[in-house]
Protein backbone atom coordinates (compact mmCIF):
# COMPACT_ATOMS: atom_id res chain seq x y z
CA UNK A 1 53.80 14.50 28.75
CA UNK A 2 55.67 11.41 27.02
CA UNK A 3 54.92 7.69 27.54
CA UNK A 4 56.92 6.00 30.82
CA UNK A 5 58.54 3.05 28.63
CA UNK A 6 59.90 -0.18 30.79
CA UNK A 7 61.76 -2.80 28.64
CA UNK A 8 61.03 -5.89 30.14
CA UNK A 9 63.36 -8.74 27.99
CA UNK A 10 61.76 -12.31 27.49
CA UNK A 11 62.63 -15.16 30.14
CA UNK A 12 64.71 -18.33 29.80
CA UNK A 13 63.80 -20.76 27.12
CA UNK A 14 66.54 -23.27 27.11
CA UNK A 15 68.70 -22.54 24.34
CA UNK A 16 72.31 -21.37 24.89
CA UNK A 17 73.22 -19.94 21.50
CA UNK A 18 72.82 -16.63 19.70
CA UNK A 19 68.65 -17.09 19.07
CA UNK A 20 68.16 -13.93 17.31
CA UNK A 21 65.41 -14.46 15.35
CA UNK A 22 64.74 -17.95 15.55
CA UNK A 23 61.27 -18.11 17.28
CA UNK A 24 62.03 -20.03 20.58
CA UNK A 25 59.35 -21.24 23.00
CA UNK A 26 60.01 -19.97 26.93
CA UNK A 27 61.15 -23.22 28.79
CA UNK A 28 58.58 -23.15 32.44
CA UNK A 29 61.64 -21.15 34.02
CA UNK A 30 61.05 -18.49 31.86
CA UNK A 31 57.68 -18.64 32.32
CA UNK A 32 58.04 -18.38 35.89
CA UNK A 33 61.31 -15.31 35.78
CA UNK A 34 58.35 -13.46 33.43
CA UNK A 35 55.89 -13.67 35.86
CA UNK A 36 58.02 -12.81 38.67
CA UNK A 37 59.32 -10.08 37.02
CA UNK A 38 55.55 -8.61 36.76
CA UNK A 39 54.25 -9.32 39.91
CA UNK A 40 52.99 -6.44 41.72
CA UNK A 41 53.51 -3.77 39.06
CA UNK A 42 51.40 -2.04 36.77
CA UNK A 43 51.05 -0.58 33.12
CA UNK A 44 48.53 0.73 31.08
CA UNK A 45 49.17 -1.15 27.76
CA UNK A 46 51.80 -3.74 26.66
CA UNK A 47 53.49 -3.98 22.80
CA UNK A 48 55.58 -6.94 22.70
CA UNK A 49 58.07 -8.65 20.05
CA UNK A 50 55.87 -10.83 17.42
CA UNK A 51 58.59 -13.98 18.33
CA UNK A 52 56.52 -16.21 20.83
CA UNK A 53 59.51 -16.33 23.33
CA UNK A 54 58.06 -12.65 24.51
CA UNK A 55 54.32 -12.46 22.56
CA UNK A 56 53.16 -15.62 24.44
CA UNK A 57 54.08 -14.15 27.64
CA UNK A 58 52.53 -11.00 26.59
CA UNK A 59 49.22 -12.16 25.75
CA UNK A 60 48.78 -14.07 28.88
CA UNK A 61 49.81 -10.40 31.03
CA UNK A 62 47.59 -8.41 28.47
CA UNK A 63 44.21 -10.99 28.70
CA UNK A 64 45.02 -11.91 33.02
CA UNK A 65 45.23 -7.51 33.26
CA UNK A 66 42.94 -6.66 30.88
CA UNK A 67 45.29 -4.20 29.06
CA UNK A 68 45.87 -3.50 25.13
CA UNK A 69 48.28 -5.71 23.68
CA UNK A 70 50.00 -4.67 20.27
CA UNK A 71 52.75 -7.21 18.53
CA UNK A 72 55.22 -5.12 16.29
CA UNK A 73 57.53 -7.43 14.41
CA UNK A 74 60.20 -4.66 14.51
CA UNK A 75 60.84 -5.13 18.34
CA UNK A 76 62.60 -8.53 17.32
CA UNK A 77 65.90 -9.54 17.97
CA UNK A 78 69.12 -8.67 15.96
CA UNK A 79 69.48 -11.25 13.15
CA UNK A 80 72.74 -13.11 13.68
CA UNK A 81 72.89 -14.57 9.94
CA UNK A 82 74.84 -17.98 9.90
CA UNK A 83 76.03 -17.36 13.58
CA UNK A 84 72.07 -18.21 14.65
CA UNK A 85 71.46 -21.47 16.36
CA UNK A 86 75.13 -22.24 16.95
CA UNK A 87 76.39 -22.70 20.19
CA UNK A 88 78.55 -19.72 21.38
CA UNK A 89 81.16 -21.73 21.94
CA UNK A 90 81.75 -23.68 18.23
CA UNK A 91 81.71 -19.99 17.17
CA UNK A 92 83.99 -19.13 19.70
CA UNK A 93 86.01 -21.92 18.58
CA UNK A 94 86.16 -21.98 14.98
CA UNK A 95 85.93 -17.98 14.12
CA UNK A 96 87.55 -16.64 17.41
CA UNK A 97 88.83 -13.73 15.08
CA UNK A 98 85.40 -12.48 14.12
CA UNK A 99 83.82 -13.28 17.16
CA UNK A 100 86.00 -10.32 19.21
CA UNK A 101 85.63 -8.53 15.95
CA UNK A 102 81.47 -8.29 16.36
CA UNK A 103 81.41 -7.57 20.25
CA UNK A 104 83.95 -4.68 20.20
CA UNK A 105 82.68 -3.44 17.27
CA UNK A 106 79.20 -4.91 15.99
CA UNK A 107 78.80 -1.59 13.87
CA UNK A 108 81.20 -2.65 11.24
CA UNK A 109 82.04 -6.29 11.82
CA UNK A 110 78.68 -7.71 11.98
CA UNK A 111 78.36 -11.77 11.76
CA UNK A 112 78.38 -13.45 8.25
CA UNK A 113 75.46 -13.00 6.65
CA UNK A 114 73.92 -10.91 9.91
CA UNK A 115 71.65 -7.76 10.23
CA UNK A 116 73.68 -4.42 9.67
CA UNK A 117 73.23 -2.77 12.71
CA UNK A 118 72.21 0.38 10.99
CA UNK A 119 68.52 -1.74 9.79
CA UNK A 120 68.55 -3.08 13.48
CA UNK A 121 68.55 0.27 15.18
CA UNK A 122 66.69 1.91 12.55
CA UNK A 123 63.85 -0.35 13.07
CA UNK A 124 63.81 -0.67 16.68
CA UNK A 125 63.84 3.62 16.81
CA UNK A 126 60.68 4.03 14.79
CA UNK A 127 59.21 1.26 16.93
CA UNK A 128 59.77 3.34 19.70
CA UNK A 129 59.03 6.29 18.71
CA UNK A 130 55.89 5.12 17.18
CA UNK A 131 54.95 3.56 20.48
CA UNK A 132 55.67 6.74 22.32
CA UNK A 133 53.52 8.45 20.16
CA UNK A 134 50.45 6.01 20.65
CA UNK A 135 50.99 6.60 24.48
CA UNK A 136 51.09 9.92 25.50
CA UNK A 137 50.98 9.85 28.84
CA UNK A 138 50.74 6.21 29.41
CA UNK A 139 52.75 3.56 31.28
CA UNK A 140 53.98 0.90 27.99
CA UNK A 141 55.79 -2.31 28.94
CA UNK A 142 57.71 -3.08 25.97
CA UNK A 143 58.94 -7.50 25.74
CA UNK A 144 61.66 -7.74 23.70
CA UNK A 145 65.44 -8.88 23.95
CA UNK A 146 68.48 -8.95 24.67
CA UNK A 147 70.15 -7.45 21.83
CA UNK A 148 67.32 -4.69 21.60
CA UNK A 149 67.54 -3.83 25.23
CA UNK A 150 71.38 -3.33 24.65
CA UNK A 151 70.98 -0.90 21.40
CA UNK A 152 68.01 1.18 22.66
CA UNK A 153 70.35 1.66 26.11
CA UNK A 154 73.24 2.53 24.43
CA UNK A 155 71.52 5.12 22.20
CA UNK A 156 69.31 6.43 25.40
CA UNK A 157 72.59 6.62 27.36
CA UNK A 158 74.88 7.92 24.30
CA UNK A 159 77.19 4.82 24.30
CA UNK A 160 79.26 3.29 22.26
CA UNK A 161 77.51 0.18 20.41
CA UNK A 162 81.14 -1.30 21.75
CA UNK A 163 79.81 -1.50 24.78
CA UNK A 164 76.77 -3.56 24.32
CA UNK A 165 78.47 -6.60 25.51
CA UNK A 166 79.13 -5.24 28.85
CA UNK A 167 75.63 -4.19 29.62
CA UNK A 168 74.06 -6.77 32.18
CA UNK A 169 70.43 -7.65 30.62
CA UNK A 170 69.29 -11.03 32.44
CA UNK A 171 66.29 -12.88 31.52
CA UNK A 172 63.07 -11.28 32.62
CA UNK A 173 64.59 -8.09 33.96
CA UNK A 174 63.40 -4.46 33.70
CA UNK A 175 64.58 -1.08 32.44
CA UNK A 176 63.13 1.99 32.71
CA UNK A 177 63.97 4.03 29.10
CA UNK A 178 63.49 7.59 28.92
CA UNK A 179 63.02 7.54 25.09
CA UNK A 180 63.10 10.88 23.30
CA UNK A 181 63.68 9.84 20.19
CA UNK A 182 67.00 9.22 19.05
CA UNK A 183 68.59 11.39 15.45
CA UNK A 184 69.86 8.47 13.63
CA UNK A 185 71.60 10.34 11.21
């Protein structure tokens, strides 16, 4: 029997740029989306991104439920090098060219000075398959983001990393992930 994994990605905290791993506080929306999000389900144990914008959340769930809480640094987001903290729009603006480059192709046209996307899904897949190992059998909720939630679908689903941009991940929301592991090679 293999864990039951539900992504849940963090909630709202104000900022409209690419984050990545700049480690944003939730704004009280998000705080509220989280907890809405939550209310009336159930897990057995809860690992969570080390950034606050989803380990605050997940310590208050964890201590309020009583459940085991681990932080793994690896569920973070995608680093978007020199593209992190600037308004989508400037970059939009003033690098047009590699902007469509990155979201039809992120694999090979990655943002100045960004993650590759090889050490992105590399990490996230041993996270996962670590935390299905730990949980044999148990319900996880895993709080990461946007980004993450978009590669661990596409690799669950067998897409393109192309189509990352057109997967619909709102703050706060929930997916189910059948994770088997995933050959990375």
């Amino acid at each position: 029997m293999s864990a039951q994994i539900e992504l849940l990605r963090h909630g709202d905290t104000g900022q409209r740029s690419y984050r990545g791993q700049l480690d944003d506080a939730l704004s009280e929306q998000g705080w509220g989306q989280l907890r809405a999000a939550v209310e009336g389900r159930s897990w057995d144990r809860i690992v969570s991104s080390s950034l606050q914008r989803c380990a605050a959340f997940a310590q208050e769930l964890a201590h309020a439920r009583e459940l085991p809480l681990r932080l793994d640094a690896r569920l973070a987001e995608y680093h978007f090098g020199h593209w992190q903290g600037v308004p989508i729009e400037q970059i939009a603006q003033e690098q047009g060219d590699a902007l469509a480059r990155f979201w039809a192709d992120p694999v090979t046209c990655p943002p100045p000075g960004g993650e590759t996307f090889a050490a992105f899904r590399d990490r996230l897949t041993v996270a996962l398959d670590d935390i299905a190992a730990e949980a044999v059998g148990q319900r996880v909720l895993v709080i990461t983001h946007g980004g993450a939630i978009r590669l661990l679908r596409c690799l669950v689903e067998q897409r393109s990393y192309g189509d990352m941009a057109g997967i619909d991940v709102p703050h706060a929301s929930l997916h189910r992930l059948p994770w088997r592991g995933v050959v990375t090679a």
